[in-house]
PDB file of N, CA and C in Angstrom:
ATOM      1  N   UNK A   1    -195.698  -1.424 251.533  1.00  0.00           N
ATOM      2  CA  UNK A   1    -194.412  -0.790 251.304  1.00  0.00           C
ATOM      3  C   UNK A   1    -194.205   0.331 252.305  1.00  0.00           C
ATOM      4  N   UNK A   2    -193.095   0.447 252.682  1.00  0.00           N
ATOM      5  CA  UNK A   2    -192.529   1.733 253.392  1.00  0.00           C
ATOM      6  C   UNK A   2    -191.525   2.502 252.970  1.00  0.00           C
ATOM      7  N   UNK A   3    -191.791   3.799 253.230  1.00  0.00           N
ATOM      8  CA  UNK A   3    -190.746   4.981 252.527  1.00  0.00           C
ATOM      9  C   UNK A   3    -190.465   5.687 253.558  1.00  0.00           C
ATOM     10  N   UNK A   4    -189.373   6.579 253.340  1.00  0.00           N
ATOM     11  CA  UNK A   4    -188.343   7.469 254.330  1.00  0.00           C
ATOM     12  C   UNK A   4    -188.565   8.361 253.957  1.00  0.00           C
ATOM     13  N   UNK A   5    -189.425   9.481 254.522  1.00  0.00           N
ATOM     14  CA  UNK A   5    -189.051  11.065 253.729  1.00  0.00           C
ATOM     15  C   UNK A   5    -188.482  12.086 254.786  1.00  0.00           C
ATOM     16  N   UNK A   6    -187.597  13.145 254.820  1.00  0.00           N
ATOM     17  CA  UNK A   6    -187.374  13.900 256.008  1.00  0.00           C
ATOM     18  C   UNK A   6    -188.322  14.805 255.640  1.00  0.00           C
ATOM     19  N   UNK A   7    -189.059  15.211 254.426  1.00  0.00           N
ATOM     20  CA  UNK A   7    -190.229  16.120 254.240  1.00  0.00           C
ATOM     21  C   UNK A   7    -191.708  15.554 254.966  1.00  0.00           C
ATOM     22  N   UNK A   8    -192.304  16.626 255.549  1.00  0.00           N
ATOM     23  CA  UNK A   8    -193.292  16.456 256.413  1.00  0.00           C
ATOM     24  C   UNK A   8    -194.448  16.142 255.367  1.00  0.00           C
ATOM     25  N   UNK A   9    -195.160  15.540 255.051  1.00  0.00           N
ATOM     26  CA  UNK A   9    -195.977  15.136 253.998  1.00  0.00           C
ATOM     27  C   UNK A   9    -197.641  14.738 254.766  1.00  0.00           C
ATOM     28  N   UNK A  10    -198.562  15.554 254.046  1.00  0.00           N
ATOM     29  CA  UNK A  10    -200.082  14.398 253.836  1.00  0.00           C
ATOM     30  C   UNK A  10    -199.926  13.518 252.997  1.00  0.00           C
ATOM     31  N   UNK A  11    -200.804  12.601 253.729  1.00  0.00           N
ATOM     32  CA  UNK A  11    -201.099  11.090 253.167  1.00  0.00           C
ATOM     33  C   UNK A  11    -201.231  11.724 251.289  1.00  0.00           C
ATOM     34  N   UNK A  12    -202.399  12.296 251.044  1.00  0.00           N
ATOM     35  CA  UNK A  12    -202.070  12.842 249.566  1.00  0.00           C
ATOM     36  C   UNK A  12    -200.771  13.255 248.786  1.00  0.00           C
ATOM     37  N   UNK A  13    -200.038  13.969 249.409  1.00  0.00           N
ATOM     38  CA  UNK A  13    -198.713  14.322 249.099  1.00  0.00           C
ATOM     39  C   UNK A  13    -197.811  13.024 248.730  1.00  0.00           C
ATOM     40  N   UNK A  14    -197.715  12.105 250.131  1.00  0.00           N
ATOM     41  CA  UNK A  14    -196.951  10.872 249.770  1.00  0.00           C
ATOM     42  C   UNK A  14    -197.184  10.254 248.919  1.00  0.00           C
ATOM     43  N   UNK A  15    -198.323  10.107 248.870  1.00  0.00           N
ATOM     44  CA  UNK A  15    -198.960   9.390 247.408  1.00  0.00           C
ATOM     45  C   UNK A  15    -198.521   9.772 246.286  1.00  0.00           C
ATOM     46  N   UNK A  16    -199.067  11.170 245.485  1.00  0.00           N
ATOM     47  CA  UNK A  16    -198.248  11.705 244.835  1.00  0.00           C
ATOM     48  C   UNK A  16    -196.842  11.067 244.313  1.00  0.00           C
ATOM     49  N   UNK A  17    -196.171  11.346 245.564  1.00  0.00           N
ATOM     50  CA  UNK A  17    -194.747  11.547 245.667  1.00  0.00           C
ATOM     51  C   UNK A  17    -194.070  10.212 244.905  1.00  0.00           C
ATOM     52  N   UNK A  18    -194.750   9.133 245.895  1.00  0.00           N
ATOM     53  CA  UNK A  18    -194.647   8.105 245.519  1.00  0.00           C
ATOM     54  C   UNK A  18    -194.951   7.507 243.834  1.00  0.00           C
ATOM     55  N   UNK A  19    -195.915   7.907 243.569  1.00  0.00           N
ATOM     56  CA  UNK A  19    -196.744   7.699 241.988  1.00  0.00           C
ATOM     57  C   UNK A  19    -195.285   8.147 241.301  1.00  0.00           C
ATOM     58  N   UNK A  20    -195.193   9.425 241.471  1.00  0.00           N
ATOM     59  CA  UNK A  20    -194.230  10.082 240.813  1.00  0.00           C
ATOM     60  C   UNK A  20    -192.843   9.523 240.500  1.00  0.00           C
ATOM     61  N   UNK A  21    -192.320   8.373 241.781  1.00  0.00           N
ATOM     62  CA  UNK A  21    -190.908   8.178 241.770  1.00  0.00           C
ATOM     63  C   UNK A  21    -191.274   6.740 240.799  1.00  0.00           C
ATOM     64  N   UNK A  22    -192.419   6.114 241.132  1.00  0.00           N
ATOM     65  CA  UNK A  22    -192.575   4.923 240.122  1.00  0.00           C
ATOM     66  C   UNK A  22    -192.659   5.036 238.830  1.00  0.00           C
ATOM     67  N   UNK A  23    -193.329   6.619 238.255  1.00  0.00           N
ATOM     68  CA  UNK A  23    -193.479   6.370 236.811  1.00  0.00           C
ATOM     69  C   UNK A  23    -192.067   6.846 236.339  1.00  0.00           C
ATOM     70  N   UNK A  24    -191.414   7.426 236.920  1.00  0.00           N
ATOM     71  CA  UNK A  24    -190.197   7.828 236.979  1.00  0.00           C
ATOM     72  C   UNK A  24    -189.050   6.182 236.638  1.00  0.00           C
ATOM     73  N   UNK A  25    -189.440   5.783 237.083  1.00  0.00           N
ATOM     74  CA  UNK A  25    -188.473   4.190 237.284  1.00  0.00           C
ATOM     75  C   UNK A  25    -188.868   3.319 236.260  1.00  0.00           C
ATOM     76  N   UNK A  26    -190.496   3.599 236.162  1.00  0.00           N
ATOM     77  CA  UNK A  26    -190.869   2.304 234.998  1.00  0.00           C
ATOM     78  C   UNK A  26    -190.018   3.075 233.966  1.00  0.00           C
ATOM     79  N   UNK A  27    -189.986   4.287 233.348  1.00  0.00           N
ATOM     80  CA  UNK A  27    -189.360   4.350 232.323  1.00  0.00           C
ATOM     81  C   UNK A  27    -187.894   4.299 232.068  1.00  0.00           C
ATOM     82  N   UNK A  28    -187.480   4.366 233.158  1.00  0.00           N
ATOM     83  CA  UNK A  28    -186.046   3.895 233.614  1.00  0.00           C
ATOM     84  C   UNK A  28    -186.113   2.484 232.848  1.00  0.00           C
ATOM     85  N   UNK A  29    -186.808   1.792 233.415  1.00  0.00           N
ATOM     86  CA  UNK A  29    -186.685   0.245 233.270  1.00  0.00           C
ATOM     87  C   UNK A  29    -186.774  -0.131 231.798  1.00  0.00           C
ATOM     88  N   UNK A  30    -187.551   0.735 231.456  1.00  0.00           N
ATOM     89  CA  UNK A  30    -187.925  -0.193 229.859  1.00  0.00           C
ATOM     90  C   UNK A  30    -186.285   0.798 229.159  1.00  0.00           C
ATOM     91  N   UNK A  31    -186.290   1.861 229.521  1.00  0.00           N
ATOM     92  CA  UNK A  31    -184.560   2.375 228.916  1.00  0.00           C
ATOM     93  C   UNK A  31    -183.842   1.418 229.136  1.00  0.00           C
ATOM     94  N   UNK A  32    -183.236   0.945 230.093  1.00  0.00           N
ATOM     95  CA  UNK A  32    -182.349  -0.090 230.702  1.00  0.00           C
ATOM     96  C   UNK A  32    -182.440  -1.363 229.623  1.00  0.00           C
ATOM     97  N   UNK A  33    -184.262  -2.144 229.578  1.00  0.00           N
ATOM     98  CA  UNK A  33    -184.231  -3.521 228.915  1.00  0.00           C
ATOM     99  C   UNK A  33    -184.046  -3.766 227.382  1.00  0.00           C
ATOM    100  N   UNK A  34    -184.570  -1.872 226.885  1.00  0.00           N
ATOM    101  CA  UNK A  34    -184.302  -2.255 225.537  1.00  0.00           C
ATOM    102  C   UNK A  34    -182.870  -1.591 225.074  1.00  0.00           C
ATOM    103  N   UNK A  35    -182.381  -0.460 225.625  1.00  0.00           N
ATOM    104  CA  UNK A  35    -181.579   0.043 225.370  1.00  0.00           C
ATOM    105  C   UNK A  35    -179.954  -0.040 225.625  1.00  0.00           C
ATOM    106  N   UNK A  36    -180.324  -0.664 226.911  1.00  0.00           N
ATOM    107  CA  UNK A  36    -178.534  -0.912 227.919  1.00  0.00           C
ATOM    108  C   UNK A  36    -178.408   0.287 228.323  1.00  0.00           C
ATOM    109  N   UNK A  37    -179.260   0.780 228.951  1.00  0.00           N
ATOM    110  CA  UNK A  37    -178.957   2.189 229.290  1.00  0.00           C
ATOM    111  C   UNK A  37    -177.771   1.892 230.505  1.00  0.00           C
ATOM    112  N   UNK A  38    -177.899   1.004 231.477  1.00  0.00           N
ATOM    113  CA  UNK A  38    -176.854   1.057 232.857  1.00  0.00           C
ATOM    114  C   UNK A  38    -175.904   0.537 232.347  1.00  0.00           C
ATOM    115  N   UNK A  39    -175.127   0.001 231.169  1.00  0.00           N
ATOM    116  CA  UNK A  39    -173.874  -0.589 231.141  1.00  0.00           C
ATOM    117  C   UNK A  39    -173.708   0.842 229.991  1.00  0.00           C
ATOM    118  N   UNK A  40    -174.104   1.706 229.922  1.00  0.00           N
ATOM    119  CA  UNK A  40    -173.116   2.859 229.109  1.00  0.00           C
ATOM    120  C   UNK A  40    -172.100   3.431 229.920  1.00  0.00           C
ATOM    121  N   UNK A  41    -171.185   3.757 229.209  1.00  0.00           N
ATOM    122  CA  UNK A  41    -170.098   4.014 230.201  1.00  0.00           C
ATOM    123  C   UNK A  41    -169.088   5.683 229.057  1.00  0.00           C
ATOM    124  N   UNK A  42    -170.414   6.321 228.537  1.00  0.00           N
ATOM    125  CA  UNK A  42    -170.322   7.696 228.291  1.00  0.00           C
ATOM    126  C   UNK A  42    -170.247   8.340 229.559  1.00  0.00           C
ATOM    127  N   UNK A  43    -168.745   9.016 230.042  1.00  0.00           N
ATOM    128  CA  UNK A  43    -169.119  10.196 230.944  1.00  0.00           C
ATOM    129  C   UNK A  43    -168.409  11.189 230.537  1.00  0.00           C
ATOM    130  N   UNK A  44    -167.577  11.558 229.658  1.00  0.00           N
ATOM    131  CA  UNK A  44    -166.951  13.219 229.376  1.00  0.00           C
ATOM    132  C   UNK A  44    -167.860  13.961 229.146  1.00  0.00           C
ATOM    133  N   UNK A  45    -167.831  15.241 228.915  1.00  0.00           N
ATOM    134  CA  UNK A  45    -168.439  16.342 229.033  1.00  0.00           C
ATOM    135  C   UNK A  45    -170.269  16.434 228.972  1.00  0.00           C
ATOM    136  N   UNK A  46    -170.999  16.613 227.950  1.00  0.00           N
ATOM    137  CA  UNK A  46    -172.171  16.183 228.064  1.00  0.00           C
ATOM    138  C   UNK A  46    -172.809  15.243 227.270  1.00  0.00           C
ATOM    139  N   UNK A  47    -171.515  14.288 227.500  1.00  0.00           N
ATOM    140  CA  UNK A  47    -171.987  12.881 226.895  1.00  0.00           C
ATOM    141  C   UNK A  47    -173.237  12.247 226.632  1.00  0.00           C
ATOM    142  N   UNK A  48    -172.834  12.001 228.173  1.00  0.00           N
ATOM    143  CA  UNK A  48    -173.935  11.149 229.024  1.00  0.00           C
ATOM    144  C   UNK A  48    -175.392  11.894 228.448  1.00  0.00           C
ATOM    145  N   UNK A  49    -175.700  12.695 228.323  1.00  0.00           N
ATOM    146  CA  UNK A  49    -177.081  13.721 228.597  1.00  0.00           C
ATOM    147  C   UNK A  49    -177.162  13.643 226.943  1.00  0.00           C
ATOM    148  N   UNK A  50    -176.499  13.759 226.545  1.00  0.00           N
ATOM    149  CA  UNK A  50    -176.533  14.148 224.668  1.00  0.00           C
ATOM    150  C   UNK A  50    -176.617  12.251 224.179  1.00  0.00           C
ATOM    151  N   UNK A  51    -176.709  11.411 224.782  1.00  0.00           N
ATOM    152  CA  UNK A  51    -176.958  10.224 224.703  1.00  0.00           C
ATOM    153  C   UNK A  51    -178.187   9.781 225.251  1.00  0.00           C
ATOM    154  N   UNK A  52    -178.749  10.274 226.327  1.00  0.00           N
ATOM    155  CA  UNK A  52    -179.828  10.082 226.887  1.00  0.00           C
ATOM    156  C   UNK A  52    -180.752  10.416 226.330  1.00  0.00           C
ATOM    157  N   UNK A  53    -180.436  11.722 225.638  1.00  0.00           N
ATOM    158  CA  UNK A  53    -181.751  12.393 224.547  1.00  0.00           C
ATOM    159  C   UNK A  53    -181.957  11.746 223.675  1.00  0.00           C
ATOM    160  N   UNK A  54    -180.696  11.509 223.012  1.00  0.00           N
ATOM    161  CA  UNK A  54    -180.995  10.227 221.825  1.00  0.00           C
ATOM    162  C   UNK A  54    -181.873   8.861 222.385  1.00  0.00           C
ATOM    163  N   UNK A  55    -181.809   8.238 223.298  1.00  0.00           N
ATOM    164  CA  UNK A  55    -182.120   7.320 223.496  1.00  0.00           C
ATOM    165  C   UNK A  55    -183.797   7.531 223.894  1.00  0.00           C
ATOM    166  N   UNK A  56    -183.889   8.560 224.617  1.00  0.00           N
ATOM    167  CA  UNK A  56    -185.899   8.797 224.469  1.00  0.00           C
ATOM    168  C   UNK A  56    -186.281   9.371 223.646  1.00  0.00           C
ATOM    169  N   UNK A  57    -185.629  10.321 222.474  1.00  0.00           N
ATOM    170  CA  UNK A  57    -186.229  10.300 221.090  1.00  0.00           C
ATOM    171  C   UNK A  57    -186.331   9.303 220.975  1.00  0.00           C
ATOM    172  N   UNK A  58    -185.542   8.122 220.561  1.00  0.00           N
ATOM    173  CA  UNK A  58    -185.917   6.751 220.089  1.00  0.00           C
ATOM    174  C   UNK A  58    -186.800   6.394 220.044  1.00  0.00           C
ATOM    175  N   UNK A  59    -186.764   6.051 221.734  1.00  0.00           N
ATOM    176  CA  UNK A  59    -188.109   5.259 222.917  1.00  0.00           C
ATOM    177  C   UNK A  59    -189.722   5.912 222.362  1.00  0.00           C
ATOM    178  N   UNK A  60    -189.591   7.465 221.791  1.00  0.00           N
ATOM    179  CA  UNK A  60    -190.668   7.980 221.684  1.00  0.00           C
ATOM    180  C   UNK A  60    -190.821   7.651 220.369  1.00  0.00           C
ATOM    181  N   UNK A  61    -190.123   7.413 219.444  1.00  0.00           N
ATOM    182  CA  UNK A  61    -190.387   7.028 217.674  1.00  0.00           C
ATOM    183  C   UNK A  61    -190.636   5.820 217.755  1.00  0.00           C
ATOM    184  N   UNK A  62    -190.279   4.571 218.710  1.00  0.00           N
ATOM    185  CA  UNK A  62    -190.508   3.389 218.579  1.00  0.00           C
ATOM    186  C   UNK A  62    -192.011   2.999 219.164  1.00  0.00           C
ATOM    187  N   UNK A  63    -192.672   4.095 219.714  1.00  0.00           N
ATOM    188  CA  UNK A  63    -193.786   3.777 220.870  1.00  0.00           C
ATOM    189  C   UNK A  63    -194.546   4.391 220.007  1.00  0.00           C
ATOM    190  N   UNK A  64    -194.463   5.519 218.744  1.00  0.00           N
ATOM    191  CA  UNK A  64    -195.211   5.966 217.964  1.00  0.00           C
ATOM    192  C   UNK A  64    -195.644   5.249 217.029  1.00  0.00           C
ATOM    193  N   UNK A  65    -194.713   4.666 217.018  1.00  0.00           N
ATOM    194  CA  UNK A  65    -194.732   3.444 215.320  1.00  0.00           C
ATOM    195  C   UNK A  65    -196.134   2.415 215.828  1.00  0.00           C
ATOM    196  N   UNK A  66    -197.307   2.150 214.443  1.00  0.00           N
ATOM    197  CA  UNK A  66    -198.293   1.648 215.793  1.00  0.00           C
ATOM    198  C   UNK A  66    -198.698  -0.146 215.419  1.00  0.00           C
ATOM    199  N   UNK A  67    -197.522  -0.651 214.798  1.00  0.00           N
ATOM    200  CA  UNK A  67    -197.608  -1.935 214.360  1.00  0.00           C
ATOM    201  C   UNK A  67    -197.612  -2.597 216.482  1.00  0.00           C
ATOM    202  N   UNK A  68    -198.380  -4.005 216.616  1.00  0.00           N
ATOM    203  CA  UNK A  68    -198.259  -4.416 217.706  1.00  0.00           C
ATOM    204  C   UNK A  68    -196.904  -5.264 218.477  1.00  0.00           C
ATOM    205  N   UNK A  69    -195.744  -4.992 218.297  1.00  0.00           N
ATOM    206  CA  UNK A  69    -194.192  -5.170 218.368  1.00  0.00           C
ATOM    207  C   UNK A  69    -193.778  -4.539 219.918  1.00  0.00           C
ATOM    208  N   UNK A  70    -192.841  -5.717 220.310  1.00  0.00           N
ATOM    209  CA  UNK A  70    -192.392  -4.833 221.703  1.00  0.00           C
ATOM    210  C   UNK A  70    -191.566  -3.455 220.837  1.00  0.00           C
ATOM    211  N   UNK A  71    -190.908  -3.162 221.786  1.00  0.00           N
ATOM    212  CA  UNK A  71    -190.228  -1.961 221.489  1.00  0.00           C
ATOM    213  C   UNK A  71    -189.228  -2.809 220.982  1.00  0.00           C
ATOM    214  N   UNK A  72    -188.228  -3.889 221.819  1.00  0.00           N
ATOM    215  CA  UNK A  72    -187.050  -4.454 222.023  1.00  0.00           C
ATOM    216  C   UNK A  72    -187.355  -5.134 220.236  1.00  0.00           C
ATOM    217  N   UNK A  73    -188.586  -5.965 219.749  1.00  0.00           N
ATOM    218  CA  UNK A  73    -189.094  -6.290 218.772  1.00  0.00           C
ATOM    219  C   UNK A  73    -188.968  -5.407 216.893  1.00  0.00           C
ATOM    220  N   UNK A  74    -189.260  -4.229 217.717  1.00  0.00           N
ATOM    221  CA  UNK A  74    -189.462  -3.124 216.828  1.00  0.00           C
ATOM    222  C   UNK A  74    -188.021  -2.540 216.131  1.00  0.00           C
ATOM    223  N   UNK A  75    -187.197  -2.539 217.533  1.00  0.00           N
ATOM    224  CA  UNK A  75    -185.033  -2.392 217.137  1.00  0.00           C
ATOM    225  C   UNK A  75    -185.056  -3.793 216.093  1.00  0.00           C
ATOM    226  N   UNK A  76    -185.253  -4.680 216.503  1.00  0.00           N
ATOM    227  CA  UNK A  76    -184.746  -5.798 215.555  1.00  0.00           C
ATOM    228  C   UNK A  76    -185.220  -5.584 214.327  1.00  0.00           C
ATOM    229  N   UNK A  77    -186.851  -4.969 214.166  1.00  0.00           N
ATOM    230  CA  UNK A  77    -186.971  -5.445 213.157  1.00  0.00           C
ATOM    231  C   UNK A  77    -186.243  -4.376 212.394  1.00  0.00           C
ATOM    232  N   UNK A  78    -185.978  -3.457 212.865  1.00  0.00           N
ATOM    233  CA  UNK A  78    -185.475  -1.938 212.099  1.00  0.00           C
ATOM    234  C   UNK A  78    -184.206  -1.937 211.708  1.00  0.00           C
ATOM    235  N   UNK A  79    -183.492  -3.129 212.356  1.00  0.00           N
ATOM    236  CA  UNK A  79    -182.056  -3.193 212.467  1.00  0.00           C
ATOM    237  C   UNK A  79    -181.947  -4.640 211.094  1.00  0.00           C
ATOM    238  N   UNK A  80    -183.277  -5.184 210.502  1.00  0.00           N
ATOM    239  CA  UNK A  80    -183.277  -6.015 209.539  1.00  0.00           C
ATOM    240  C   UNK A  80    -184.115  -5.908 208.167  1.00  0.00           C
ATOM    241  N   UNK A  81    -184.747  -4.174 208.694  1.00  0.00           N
ATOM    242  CA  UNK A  81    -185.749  -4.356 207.612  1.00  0.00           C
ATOM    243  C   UNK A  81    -185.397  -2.454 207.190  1.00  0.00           C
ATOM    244  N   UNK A  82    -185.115  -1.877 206.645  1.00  0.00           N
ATOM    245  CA  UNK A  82    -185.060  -0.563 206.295  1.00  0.00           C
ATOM    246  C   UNK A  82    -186.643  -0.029 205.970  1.00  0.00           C
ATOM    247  N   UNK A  83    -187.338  -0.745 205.740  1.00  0.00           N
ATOM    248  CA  UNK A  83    -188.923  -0.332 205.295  1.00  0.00           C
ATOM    249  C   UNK A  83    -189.531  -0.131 206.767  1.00  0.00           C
ATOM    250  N   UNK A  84    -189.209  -1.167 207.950  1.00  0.00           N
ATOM    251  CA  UNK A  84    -189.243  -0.767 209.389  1.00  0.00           C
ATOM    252  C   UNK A  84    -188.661   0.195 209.997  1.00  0.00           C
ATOM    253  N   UNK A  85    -187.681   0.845 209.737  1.00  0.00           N
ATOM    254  CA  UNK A  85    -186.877   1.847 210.284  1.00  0.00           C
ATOM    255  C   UNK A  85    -187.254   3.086 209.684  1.00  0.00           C
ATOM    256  N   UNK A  86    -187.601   3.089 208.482  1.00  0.00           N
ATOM    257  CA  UNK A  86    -188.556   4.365 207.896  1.00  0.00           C
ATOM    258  C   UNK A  86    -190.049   4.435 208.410  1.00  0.00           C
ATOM    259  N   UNK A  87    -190.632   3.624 208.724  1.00  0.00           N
ATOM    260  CA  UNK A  87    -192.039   3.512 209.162  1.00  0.00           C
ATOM    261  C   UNK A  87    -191.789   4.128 210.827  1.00  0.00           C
ATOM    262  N   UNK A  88    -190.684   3.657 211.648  1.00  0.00           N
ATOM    263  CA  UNK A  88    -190.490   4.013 212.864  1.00  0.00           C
ATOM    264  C   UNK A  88    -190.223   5.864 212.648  1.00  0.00           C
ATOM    265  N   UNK A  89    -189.274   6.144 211.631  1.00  0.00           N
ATOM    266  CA  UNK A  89    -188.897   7.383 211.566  1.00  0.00           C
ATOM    267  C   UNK A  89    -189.972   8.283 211.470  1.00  0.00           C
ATOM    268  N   UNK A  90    -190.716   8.272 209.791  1.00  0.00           N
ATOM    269  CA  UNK A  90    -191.882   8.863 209.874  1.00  0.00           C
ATOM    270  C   UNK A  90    -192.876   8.633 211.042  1.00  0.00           C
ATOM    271  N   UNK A  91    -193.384   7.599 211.872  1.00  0.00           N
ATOM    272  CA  UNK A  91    -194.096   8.149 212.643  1.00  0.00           C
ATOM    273  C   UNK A  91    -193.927   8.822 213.932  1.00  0.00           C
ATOM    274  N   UNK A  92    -192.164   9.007 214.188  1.00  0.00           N
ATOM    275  CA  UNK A  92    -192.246   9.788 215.574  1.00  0.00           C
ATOM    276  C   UNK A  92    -191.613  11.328 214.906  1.00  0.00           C
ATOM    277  N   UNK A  93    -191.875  11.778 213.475  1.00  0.00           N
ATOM    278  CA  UNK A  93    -191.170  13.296 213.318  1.00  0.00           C
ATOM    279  C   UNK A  93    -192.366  13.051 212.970  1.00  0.00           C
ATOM    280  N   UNK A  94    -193.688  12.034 212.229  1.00  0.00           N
ATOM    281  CA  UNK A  94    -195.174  12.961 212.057  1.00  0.00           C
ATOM    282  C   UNK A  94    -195.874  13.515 213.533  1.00  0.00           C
ATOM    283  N   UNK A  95    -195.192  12.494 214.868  1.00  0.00           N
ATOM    284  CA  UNK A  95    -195.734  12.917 215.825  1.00  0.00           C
ATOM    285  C   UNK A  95    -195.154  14.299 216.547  1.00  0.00           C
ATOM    286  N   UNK A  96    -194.167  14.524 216.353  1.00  0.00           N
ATOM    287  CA  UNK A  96    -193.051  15.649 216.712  1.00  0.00           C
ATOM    288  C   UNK A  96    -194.307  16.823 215.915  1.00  0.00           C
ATOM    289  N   UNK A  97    -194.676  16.663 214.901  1.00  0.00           N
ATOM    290  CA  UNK A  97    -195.566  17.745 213.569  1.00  0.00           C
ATOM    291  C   UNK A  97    -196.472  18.225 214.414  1.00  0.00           C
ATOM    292  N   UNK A  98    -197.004  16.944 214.448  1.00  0.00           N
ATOM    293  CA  UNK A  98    -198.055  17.601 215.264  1.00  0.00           C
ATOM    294  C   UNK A  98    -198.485  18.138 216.351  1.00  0.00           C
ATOM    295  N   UNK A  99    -197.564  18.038 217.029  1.00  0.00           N
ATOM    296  CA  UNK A  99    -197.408  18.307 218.749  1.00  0.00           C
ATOM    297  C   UNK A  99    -196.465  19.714 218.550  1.00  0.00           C
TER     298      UNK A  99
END
């Protein structure tokens, strides 16, 4: 792979840099596959941002919950089972507790 930086960088630095913009994107990506994050089309005031929060609280209550379910798996089942959507709830405000 090749990258463009106008910042003068060590090989360590780029690296870094690089690591950084990928873990940055993977979580982009899994927002995007489970959520629709790129077809929202919130932009007045601090829509957009007051939607985004909602959406990685989620991401973080659904990744807490520790049954073996995709995430995308875990919406369905929550969206068919209310005993799933309480199990998702309690475990990302027990994880919020403790942290």
């Amino acid at each position: 792979s090749y990258y463009i930086s106008s910042k003068v960088l060590s090989a360590e630095q780029a690296a870094n840099a690089v690591k950084e913009h990928w873990g940055i994107e993977s979580m982009h990506w899994v927002l995007d596959v489970s959520m629709n994050e790129d077809a929202c089309q919130i932009y007045k005031d601090h829509g957009a941002e007051n939607v985004a929060c909602l959406r990685h609280m989620s991401l973080n209550m659904l990744r807490e919950e520790p049954t073996k379910l995709s995430i995308v798996g875990k919406q369905k089942r929550c969206m068919m089972n209310t005993s799933m959507l309480e199990a998702v709830l309690n475990a990302g405000f027990n994880s919020m507790v403790k942290n």
